[in-house]
C-alpha atoms as a PDB file:
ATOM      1  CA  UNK A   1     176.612-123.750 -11.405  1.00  0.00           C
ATOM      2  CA  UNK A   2     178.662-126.598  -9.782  1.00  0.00           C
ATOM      3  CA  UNK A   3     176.476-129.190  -8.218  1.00  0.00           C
ATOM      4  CA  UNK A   4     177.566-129.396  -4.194  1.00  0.00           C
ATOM      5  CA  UNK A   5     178.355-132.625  -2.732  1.00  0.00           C
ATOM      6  CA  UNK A   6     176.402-133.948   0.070  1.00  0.00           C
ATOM      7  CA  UNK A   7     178.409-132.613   3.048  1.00  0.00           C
ATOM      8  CA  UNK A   8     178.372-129.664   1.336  1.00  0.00           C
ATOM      9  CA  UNK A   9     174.582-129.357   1.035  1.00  0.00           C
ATOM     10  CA  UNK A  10     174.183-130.209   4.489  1.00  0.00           C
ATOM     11  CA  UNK A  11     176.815-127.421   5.647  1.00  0.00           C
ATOM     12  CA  UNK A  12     174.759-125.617   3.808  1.00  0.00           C
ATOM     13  CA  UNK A  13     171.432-126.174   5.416  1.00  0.00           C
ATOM     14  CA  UNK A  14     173.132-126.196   8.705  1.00  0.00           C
ATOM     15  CA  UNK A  15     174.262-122.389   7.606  1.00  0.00           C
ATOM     16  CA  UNK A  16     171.080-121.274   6.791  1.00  0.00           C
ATOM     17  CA  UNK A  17     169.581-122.757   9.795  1.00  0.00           C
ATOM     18  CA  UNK A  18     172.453-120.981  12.014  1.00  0.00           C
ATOM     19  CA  UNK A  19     171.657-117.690  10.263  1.00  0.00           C
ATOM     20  CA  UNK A  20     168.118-117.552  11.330  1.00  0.00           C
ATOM     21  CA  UNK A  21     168.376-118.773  14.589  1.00  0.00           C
ATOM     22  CA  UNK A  22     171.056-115.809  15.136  1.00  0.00           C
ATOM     23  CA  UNK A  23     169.701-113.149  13.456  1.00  0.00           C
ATOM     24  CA  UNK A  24     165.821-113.803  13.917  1.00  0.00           C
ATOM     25  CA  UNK A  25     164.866-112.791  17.595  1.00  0.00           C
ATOM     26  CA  UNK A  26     161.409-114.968  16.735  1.00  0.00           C
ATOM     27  CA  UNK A  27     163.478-117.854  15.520  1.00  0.00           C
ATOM     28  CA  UNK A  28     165.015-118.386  19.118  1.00  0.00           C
ATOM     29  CA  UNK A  29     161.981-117.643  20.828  1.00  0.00           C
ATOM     30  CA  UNK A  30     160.169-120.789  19.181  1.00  0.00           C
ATOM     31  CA  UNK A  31     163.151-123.030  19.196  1.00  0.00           C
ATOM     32  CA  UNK A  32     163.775-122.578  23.099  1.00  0.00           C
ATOM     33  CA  UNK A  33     160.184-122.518  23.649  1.00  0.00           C
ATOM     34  CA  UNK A  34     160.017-126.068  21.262  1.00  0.00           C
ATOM     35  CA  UNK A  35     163.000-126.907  22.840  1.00  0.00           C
ATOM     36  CA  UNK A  36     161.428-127.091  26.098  1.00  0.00           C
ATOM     37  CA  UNK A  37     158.258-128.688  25.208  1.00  0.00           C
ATOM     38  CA  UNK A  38     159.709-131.256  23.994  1.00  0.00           C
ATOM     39  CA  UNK A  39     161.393-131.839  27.490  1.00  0.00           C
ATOM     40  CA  UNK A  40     158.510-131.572  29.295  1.00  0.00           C
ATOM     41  CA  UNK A  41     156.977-134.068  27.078  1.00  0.00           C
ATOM     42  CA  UNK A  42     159.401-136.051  28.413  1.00  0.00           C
ATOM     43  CA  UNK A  43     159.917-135.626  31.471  1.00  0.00           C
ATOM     44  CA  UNK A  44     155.790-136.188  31.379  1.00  0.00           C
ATOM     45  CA  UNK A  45     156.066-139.561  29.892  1.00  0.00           C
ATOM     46  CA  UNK A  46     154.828-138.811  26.537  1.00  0.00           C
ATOM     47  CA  UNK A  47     153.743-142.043  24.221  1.00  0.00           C
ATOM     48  CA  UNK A  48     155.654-142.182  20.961  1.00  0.00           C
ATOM     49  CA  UNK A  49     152.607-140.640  19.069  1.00  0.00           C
ATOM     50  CA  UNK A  50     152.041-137.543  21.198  1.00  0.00           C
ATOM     51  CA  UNK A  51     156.346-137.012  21.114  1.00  0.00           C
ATOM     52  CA  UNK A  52     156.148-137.088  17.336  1.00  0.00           C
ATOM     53  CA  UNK A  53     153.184-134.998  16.795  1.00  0.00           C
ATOM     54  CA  UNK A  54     154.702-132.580  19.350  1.00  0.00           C
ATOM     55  CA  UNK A  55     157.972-132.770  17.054  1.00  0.00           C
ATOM     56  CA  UNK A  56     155.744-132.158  13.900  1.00  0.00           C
ATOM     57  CA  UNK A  57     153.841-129.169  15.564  1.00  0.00           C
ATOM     58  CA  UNK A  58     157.854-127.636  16.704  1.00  0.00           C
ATOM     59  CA  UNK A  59     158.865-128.485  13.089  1.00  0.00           C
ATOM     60  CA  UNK A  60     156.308-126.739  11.171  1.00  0.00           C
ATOM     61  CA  UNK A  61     156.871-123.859  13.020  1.00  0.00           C
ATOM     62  CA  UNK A  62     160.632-123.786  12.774  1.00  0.00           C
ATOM     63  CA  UNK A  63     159.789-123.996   8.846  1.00  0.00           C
ATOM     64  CA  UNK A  64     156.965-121.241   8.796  1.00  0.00           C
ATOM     65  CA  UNK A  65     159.624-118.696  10.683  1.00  0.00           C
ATOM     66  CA  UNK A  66     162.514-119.371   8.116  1.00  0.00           C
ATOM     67  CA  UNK A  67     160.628-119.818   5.425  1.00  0.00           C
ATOM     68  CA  UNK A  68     159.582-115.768   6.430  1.00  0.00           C
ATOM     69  CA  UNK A  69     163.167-115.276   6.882  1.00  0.00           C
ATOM     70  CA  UNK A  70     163.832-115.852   3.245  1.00  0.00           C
ATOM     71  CA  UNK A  71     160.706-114.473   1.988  1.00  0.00           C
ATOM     72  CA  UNK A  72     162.182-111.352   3.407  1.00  0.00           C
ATOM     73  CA  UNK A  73     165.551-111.625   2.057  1.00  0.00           C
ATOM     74  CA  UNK A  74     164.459-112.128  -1.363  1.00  0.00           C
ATOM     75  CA  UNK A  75     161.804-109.297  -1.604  1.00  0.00           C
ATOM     76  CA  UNK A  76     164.351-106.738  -0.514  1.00  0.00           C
ATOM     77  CA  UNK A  77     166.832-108.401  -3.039  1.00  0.00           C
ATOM     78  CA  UNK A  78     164.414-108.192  -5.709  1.00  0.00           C
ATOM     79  CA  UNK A  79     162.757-104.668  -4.808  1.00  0.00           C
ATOM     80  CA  UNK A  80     164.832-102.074  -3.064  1.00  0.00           C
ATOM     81  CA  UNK A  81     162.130 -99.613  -2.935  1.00  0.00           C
ATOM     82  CA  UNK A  82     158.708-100.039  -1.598  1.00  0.00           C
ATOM     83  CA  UNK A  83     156.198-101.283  -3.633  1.00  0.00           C
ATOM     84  CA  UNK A  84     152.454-102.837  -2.339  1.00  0.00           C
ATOM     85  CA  UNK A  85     152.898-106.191  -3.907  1.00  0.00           C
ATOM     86  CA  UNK A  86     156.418-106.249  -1.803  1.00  0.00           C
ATOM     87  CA  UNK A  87     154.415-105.497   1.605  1.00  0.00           C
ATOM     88  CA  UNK A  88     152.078-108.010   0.819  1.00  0.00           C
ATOM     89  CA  UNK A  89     153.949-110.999   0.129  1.00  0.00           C
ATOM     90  CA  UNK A  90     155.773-109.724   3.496  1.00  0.00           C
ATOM     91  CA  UNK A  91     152.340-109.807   5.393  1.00  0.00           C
ATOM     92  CA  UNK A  92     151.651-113.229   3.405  1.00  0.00           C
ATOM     93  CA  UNK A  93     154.895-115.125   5.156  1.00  0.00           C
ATOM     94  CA  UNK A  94     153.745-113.426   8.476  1.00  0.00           C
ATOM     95  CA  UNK A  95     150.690-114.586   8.494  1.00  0.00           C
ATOM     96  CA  UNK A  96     151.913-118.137   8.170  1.00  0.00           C
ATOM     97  CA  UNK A  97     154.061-117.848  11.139  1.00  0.00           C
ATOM     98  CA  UNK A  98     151.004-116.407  13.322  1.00  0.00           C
ATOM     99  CA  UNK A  99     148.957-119.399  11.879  1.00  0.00           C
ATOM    100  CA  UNK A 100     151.965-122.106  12.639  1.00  0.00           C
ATOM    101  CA  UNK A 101     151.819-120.557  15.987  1.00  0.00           C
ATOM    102  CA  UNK A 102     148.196-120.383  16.789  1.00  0.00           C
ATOM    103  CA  UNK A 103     148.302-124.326  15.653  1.00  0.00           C
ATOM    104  CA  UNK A 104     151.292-125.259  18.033  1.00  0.00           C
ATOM    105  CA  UNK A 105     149.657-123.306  20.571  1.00  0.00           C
ATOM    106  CA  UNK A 106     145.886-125.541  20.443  1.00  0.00           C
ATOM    107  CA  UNK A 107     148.154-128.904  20.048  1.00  0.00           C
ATOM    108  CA  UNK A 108     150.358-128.144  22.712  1.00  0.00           C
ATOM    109  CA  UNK A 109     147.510-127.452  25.185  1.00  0.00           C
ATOM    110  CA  UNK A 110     146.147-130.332  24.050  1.00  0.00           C
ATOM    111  CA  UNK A 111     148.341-132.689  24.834  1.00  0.00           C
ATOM    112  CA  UNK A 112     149.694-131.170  27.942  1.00  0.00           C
ATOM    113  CA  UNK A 113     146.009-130.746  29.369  1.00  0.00           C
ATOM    114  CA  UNK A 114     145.440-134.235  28.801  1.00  0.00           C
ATOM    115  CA  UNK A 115     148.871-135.619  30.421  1.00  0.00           C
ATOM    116  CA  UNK A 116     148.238-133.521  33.462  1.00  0.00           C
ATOM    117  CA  UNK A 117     144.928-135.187  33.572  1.00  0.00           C
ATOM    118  CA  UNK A 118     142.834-132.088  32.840  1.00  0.00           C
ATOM    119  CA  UNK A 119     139.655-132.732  30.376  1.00  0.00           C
ATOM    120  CA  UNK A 120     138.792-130.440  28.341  1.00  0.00           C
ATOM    121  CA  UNK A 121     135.105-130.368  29.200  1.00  0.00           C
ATOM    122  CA  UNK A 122     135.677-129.381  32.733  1.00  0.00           C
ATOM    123  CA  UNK A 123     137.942-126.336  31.763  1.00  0.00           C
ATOM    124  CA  UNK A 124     134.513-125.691  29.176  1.00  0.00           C
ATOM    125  CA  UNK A 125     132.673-125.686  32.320  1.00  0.00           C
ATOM    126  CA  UNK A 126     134.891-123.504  34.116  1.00  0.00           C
ATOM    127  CA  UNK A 127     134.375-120.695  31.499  1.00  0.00           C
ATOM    128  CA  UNK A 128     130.979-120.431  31.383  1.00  0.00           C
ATOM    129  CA  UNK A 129     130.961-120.140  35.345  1.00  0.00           C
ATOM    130  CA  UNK A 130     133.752-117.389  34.662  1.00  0.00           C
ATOM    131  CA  UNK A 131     132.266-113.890  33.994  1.00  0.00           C
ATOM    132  CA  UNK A 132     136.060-112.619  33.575  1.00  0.00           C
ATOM    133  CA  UNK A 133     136.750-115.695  31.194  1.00  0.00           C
ATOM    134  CA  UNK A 134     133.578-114.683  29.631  1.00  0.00           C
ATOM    135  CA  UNK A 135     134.365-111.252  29.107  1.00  0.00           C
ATOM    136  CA  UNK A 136     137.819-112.412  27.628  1.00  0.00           C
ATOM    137  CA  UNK A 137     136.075-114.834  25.080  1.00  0.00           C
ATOM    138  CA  UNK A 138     133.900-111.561  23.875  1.00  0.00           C
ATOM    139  CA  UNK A 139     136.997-109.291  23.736  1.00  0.00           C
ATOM    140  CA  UNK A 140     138.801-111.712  21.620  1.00  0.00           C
ATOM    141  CA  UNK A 141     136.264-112.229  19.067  1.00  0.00           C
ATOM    142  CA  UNK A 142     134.582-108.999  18.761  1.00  0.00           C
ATOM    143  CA  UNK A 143     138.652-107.538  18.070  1.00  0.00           C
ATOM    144  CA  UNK A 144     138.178-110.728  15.463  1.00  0.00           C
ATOM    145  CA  UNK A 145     135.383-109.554  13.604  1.00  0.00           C
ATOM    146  CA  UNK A 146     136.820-105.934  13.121  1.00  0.00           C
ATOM    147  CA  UNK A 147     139.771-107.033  12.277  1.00  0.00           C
ATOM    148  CA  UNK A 148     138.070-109.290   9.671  1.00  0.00           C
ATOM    149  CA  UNK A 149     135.241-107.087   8.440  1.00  0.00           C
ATOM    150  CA  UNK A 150     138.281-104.414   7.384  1.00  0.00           C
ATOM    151  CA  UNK A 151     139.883-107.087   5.638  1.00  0.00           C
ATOM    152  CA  UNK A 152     137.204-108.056   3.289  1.00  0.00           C
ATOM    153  CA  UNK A 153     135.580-104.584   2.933  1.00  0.00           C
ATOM    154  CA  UNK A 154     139.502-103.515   2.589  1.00  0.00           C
ATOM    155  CA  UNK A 155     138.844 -99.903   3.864  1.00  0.00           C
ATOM    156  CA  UNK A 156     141.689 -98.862   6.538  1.00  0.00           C
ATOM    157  CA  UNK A 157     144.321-101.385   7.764  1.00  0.00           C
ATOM    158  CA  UNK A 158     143.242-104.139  10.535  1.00  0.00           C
ATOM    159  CA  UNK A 159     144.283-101.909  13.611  1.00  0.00           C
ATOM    160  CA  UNK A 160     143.347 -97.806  12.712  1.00  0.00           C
ATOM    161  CA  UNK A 161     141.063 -96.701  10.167  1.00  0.00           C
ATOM    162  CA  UNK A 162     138.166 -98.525   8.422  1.00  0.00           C
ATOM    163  CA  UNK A 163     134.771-100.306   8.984  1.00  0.00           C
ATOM    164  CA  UNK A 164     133.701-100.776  11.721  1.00  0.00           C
ATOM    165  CA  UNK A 165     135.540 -99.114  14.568  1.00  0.00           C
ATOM    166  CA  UNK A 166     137.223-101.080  16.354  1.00  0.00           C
ATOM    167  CA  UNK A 167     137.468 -99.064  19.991  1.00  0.00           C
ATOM    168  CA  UNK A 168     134.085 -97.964  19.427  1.00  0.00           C
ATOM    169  CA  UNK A 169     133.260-102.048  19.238  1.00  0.00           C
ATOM    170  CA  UNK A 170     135.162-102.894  22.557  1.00  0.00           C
ATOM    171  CA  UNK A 171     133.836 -99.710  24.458  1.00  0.00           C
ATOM    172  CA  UNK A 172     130.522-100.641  23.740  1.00  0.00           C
ATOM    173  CA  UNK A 173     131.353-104.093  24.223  1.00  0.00           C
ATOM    174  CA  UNK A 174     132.286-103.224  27.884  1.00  0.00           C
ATOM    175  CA  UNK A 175     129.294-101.516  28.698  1.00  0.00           C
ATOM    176  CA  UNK A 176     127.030-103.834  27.762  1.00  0.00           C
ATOM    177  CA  UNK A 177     128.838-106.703  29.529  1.00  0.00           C
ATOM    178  CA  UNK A 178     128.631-104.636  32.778  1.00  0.00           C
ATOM    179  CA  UNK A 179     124.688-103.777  31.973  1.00  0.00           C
ATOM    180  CA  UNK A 180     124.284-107.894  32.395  1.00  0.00           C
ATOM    181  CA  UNK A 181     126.241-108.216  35.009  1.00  0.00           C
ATOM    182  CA  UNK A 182     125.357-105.336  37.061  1.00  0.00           C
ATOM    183  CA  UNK A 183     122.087-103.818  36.042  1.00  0.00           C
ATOM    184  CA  UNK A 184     120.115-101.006  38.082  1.00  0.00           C
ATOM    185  CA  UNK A 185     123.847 -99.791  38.869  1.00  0.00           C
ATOM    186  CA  UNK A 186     125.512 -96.084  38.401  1.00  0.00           C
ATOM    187  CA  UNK A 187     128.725 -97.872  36.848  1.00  0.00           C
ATOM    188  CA  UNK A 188     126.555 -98.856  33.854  1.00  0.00           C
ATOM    189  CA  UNK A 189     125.452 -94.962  33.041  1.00  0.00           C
ATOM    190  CA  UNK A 190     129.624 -94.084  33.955  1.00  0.00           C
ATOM    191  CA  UNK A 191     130.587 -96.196  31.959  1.00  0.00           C
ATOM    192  CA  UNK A 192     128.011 -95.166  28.821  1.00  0.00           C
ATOM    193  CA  UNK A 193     129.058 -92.023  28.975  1.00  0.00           C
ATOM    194  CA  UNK A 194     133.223 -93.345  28.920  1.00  0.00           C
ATOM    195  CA  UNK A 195     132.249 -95.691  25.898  1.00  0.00           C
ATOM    196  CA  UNK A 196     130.116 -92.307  24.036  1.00  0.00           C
ATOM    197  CA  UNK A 197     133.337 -90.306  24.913  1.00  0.00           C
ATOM    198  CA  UNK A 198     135.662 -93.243  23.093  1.00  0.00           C
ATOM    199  CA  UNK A 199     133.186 -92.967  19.961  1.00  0.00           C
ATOM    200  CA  UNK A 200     133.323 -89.115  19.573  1.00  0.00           C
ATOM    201  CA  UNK A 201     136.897 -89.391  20.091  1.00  0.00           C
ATOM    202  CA  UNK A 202     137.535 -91.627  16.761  1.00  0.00           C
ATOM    203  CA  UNK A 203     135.107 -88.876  14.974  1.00  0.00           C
ATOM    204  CA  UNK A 204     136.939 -86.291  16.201  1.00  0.00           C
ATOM    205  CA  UNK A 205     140.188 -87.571  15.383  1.00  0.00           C
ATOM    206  CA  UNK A 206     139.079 -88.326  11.717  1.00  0.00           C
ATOM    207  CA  UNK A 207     139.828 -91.798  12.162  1.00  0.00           C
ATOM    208  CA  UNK A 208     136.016 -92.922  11.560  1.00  0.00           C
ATOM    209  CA  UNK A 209     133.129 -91.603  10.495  1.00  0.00           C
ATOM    210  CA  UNK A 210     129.561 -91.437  12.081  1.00  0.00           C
ATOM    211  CA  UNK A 211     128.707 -94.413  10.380  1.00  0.00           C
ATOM    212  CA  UNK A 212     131.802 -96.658  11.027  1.00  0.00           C
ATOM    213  CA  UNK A 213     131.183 -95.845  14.364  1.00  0.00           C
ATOM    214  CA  UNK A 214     127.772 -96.564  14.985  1.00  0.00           C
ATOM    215  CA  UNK A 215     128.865-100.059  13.368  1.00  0.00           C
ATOM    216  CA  UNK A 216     131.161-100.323  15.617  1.00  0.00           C
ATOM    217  CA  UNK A 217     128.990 -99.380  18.425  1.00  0.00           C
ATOM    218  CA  UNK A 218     126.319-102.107  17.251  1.00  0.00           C
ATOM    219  CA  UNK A 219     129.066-104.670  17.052  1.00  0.00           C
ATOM    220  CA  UNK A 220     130.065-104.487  20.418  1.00  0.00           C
ATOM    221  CA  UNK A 221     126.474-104.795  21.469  1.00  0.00           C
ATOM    222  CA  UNK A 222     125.279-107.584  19.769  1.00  0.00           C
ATOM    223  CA  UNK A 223     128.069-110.142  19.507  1.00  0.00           C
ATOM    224  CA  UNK A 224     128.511-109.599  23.665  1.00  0.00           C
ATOM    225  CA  UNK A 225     124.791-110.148  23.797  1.00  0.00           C
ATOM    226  CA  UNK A 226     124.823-113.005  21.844  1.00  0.00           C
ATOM    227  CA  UNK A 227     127.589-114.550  23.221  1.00  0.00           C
ATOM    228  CA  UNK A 228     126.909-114.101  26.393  1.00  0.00           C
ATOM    229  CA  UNK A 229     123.701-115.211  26.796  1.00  0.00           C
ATOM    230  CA  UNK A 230     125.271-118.359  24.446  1.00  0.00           C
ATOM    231  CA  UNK A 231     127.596-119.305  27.126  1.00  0.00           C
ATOM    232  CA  UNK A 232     125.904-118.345  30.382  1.00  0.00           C
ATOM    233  CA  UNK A 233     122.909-121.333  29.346  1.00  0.00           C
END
């Protein structure tokens, strides 16, 4: 193989870069959205260190979403028919992408909350005053724990299927967010009833068992007990 000059490498690079950015709908997402942050930063005065570690944050996940890219590329060149160990090294490079972004996503807040003068205590406060931000925080990581509980027991994939069950989890979730909120109310028997009817449904279906979704069911309960009474002291 003949060894390419410098210009020709960096045509090259410059190619591949190109490529992505015109055939990856994600790829132009982030670089407009890093494109802009990086103006903002500007436009807000950034010091030297927060500009760079803004670049960095851009960078990395610039790299994660090509780095997919070719991941892709080279699994379907190497396998043209489906095989597991394909899928999975596909899921692999996804997963760093949604980990880049979930990493540009805390620094950027971090550094814009600051520059607009906003402390990240106070917004702490704020939340635990919030029921609604409350109720978000127990959504998030109850749909968390499914996720990851069918992940390590591997039964079903992370959204249908599996232990425990994951609308049985957030139905009961709901109700027993509105039982602390609004006790001694009809709403909380309605909406017992709408959260039993959700759990038959996923037996009914086939999706889950009895036991995956009485699980589920004693998911929902306890991490929104827990959590809630964590955050409302």
């Amino acid at each position: 193989m003949q060894q390419q000059s410098l210009v020709e490498s960096f045509n090259a690079a410059i190619e591949g870069f190109v490529y992505v950015f015109k055939s990856q709908r994600n790829m132009r997402l982030h670089f407009l959205m890093g494109l802009f942050a990086v103006l903002l930063g500007i436009l807000l005065n950034f010091t030297y260190i927060e500009l760079i570690a803004l670049c960095i944050t851009i960078a990395f996940v610039l790299f994660a979403e090509m780095f997919n890219t070719a991941i892709e590329y080279t699994v379907d060149m190497v396998s043209q028919e489906y095989h597991p160990l394909a899928r999975i090294v596909k899921d692999i490079g996804a997963g760093a992408v949604l980990l880049s972004a979930m990493t540009a996503t805390v620094v950027g807040y971090i550094l814009f909350a600051s520059r607009a003068g906003i402390r990240i205590e106070d917004n702490i406060a704020k939340i635990r005053g919030s029921n609604w931000n409350i109720t978000l925080i127990i959504l998030i990581i109850i749909l968390v724990i499914v996720i990851l509980s069918k992940l390590i027991l591997q039964k079903g994939t992370p959204l249908r299927g599996g232990m425990p069950s994951g609308h049985t989890a957030i139905a009961f979730s709901i109700w027993t967010i509105i039982s602390l909120l609004y006790p001694n109310s009809l709403v909380v028997f309605l909406v017992f009833v709408l959260a039993f009817l959700v759990a038959r449904s996923r037996i009914s279906a086939n999706v889950h068992n009895l036991m995956e979704v009485f699980i589920g069911a004693l998911v929902g309960v306890i991490t929104t007990v827990f959590i809630f009474q964590f955050l409302r002291k």
